[in-house]
Protein backbone atom coordinates (compact mmCIF):
# COMPACT_ATOMS: atom_id res chain seq x y z
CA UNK A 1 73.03 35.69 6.34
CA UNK A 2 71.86 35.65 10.00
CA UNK A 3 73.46 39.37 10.20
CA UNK A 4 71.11 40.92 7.37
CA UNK A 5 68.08 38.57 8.36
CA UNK A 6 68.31 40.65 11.90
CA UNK A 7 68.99 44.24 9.57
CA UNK A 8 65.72 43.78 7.88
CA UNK A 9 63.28 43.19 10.76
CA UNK A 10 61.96 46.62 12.24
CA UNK A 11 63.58 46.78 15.55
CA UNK A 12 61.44 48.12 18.94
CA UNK A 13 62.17 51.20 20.70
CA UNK A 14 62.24 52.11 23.98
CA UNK A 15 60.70 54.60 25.59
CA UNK A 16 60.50 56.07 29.37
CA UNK A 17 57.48 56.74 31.28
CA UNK A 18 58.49 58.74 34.57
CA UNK A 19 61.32 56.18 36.07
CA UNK A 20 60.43 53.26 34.51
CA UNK A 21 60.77 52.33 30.84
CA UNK A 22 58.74 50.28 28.14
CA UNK A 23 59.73 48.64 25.31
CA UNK A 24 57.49 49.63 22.35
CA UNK A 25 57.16 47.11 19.10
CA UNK A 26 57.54 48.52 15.80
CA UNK A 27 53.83 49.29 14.34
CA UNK A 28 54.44 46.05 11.71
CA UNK A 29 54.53 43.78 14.81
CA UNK A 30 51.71 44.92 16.36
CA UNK A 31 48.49 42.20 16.46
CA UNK A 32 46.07 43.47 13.63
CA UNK A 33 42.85 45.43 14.27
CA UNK A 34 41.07 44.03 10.97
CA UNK A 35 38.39 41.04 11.69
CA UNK A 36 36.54 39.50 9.17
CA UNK A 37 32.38 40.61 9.41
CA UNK A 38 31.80 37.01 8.89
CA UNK A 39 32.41 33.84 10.79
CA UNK A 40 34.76 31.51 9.23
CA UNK A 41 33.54 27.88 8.88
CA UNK A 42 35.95 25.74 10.20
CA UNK A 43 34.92 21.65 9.73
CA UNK A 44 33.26 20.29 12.62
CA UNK A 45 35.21 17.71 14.83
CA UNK A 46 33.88 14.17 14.55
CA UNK A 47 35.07 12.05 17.80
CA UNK A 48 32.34 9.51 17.25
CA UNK A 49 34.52 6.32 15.04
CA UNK A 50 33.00 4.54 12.52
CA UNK A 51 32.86 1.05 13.04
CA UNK A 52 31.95 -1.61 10.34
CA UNK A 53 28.18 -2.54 10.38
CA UNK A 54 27.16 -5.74 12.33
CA UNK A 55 24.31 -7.44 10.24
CA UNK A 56 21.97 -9.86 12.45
CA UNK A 57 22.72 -13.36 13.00
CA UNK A 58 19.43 -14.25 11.67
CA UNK A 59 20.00 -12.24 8.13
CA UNK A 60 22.20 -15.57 5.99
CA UNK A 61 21.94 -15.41 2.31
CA UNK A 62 19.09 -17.32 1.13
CA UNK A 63 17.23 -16.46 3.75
CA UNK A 64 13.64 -15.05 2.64
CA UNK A 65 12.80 -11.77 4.12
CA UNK A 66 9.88 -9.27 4.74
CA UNK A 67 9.41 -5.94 3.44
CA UNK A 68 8.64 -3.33 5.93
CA UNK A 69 8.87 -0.10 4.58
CA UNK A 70 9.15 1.58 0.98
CA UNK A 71 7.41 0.50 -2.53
CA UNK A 72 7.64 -3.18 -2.35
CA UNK A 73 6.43 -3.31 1.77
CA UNK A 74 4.67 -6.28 2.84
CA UNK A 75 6.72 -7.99 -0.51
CA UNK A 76 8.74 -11.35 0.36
CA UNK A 77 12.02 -11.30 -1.06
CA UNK A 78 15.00 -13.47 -1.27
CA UNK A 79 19.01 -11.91 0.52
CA UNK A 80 21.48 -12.44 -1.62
CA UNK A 81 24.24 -10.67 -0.04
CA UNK A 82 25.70 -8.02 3.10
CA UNK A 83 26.90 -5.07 1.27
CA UNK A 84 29.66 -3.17 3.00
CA UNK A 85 27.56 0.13 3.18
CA UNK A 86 25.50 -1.55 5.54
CA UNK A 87 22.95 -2.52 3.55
CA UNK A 88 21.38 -5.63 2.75
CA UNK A 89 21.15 -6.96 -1.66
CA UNK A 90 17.73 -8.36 -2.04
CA UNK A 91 15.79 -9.54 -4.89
CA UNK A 92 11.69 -10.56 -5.65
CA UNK A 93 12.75 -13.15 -8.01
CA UNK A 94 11.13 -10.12 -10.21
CA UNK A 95 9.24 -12.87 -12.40
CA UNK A 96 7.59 -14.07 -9.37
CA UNK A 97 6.76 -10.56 -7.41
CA UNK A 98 8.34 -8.11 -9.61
CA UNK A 99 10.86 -7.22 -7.17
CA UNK A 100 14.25 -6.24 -8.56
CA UNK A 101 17.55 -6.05 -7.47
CA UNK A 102 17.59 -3.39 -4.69
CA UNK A 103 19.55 -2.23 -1.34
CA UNK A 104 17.59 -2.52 1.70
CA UNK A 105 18.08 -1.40 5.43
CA UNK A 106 18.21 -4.34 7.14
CA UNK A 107 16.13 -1.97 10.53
CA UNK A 108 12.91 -2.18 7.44
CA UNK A 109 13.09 -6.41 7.32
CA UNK A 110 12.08 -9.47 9.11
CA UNK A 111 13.86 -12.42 8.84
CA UNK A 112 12.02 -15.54 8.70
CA UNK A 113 13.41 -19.30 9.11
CA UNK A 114 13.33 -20.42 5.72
CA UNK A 115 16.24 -20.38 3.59
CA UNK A 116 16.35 -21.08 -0.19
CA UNK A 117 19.64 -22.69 -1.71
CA UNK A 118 21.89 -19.86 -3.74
CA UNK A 119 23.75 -23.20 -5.21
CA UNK A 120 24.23 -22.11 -9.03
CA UNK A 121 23.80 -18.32 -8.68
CA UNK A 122 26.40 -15.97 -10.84
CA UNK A 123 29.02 -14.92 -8.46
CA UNK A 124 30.30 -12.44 -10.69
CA UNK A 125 27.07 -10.62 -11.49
CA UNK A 126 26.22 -10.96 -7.38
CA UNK A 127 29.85 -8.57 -7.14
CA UNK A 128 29.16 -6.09 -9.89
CA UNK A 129 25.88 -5.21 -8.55
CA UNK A 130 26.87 -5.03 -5.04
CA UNK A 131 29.44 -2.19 -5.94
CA UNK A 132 28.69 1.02 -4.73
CA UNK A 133 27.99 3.40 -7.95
CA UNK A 134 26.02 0.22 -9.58
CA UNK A 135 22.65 2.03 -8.20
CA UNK A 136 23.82 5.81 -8.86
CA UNK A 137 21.27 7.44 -11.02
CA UNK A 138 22.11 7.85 -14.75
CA UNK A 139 22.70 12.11 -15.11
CA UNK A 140 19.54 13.45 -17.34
CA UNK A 141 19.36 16.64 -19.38
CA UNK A 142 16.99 18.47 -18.02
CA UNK A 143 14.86 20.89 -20.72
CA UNK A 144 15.24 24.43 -19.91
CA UNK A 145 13.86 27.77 -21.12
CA UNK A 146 10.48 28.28 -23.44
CA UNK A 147 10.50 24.78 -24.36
CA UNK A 148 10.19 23.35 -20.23
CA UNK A 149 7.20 26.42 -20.08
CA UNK A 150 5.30 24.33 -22.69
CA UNK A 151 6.04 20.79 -21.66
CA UNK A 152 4.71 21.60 -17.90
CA UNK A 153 1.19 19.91 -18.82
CA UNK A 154 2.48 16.74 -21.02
CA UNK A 155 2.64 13.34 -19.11
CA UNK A 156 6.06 12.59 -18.16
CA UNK A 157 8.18 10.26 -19.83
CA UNK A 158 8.04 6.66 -18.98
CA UNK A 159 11.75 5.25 -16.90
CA UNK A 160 13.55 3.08 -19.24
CA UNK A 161 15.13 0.54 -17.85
CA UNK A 162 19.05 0.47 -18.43
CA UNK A 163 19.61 -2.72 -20.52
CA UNK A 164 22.68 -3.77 -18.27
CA UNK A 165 20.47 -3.64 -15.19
CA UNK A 166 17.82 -6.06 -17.35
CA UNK A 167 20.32 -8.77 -18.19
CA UNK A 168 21.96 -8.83 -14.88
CA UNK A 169 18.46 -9.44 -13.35
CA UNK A 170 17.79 -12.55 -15.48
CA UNK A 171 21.50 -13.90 -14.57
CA UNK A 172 21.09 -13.34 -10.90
CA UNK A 173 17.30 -15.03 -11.02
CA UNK A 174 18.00 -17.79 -13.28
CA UNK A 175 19.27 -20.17 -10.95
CA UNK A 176 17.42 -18.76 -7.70
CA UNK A 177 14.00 -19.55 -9.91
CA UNK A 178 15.69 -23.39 -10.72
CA UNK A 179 15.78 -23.74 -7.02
CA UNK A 180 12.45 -22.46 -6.08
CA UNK A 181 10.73 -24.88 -8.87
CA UNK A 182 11.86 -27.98 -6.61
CA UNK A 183 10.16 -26.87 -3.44
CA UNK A 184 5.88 -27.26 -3.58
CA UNK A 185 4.42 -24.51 -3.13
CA UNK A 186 7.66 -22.17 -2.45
CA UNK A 187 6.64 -19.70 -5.61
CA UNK A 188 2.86 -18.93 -3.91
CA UNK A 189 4.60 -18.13 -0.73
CA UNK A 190 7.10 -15.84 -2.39
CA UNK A 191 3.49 -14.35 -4.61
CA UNK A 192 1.92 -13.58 -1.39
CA UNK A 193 1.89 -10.33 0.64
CA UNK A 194 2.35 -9.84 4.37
CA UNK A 195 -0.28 -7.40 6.04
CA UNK A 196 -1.50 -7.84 9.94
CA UNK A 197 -5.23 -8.69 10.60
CA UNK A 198 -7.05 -7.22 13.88
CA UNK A 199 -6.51 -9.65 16.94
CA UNK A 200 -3.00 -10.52 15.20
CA UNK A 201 0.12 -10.66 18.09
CA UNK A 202 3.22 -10.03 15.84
CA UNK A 203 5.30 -11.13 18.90
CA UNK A 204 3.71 -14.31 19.33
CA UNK A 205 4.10 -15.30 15.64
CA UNK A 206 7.20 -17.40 14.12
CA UNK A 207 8.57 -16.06 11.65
């Protein structure tokens, strides 16, 4: 086998150039003149490693936080749990503020020192939502052709709530609202909005 492995490759010849010679390769073995005319993308090198996010000491579950950035800023809402994408599972009560279940960055929050008890809150339904396609948008057929032309100047159709999404936000609040009802005026506090006032220090305040 070895024998007619060595037959088939195209041997080099030899040639002489005035006393010396040079051993020519056979034209299959020479290095190829062809390049593509475009770069190929090769996937870029990542030496930074990803380590698990560290959430703050002061960010417990229970603990009632503030709203710093997005739709519901200035809101005071309620941490129910660390998510593993880093982010933090928050909700209003929604019957108090109409805050829902969300993900937050915890960078866009300020903790504050008061903690409500969890103590009768679903576990199960805390799990489900914290999974990582439970906030995934729902895929929509979008209209196409003559018919989107003519639909341009209509008002747009009103988000309907996903009736899964409804009843898991009445299990998760039922017990946090139980707890809030035995604690004077806990539900104004939760009502109220944050905002800064001229002369207010931020860094003198506790939180």
């Amino acid at each position: 086998m070895s024998t007619q492995q060595d037959s088939s490759v195209p041997s080099s010849t030899t040639k002489k150039f005035g006393k010396g010679e040079r051993e020519i390769p056979h034209r299959t073995q020479k290095a190829r003149k062809y390049y593509p005319a475009e770069d190929e993308s090769k996937p870029k090198r990542v030496r930074k490693s990803i380590h698990p996010a560290k959430p703050r000491t002061s960010l417990q579950p229970g603990c009632v936080l503030i709203l710093l950035a997005g739709r519901f800023r200035g809101k005071r809402v309620i941490l129910l749990k660390h998510l593993p994408q880093g982010v933090l599972l928050i909700t209003g009560p929604f019957k108090i503020n109409g805050v829902p279940l969300r993900r937050v960055n915890a960078r866009y929050v300020i903790a504050t020192s008061f903690k409500i008890d969890l103590k009768g809150i679903d576990g199960k339904t805390v799990e489900k939502v914290g999974e990582e396609g439970y906030f995934s948008r729902e895929k929509t057929q979008d209209k196409k052709g003559e018919e989107a032309f003519f639909k341009q100047g209509e008002r747009p159709e009103k988000k309907q709530v996903a009736s899964t999404r409804a009843t898991d936000q009445k299990a998760v609040d039922k017990a946090i609202l139980s707890n809030i009802k035995q604690v004077p005026d806990l539900r104004e506090y939760l009502q109220s909005t944050f905002s800064l006032r001229n002369g207010d220090r931020p860094h003198e305040m506790k939180w």
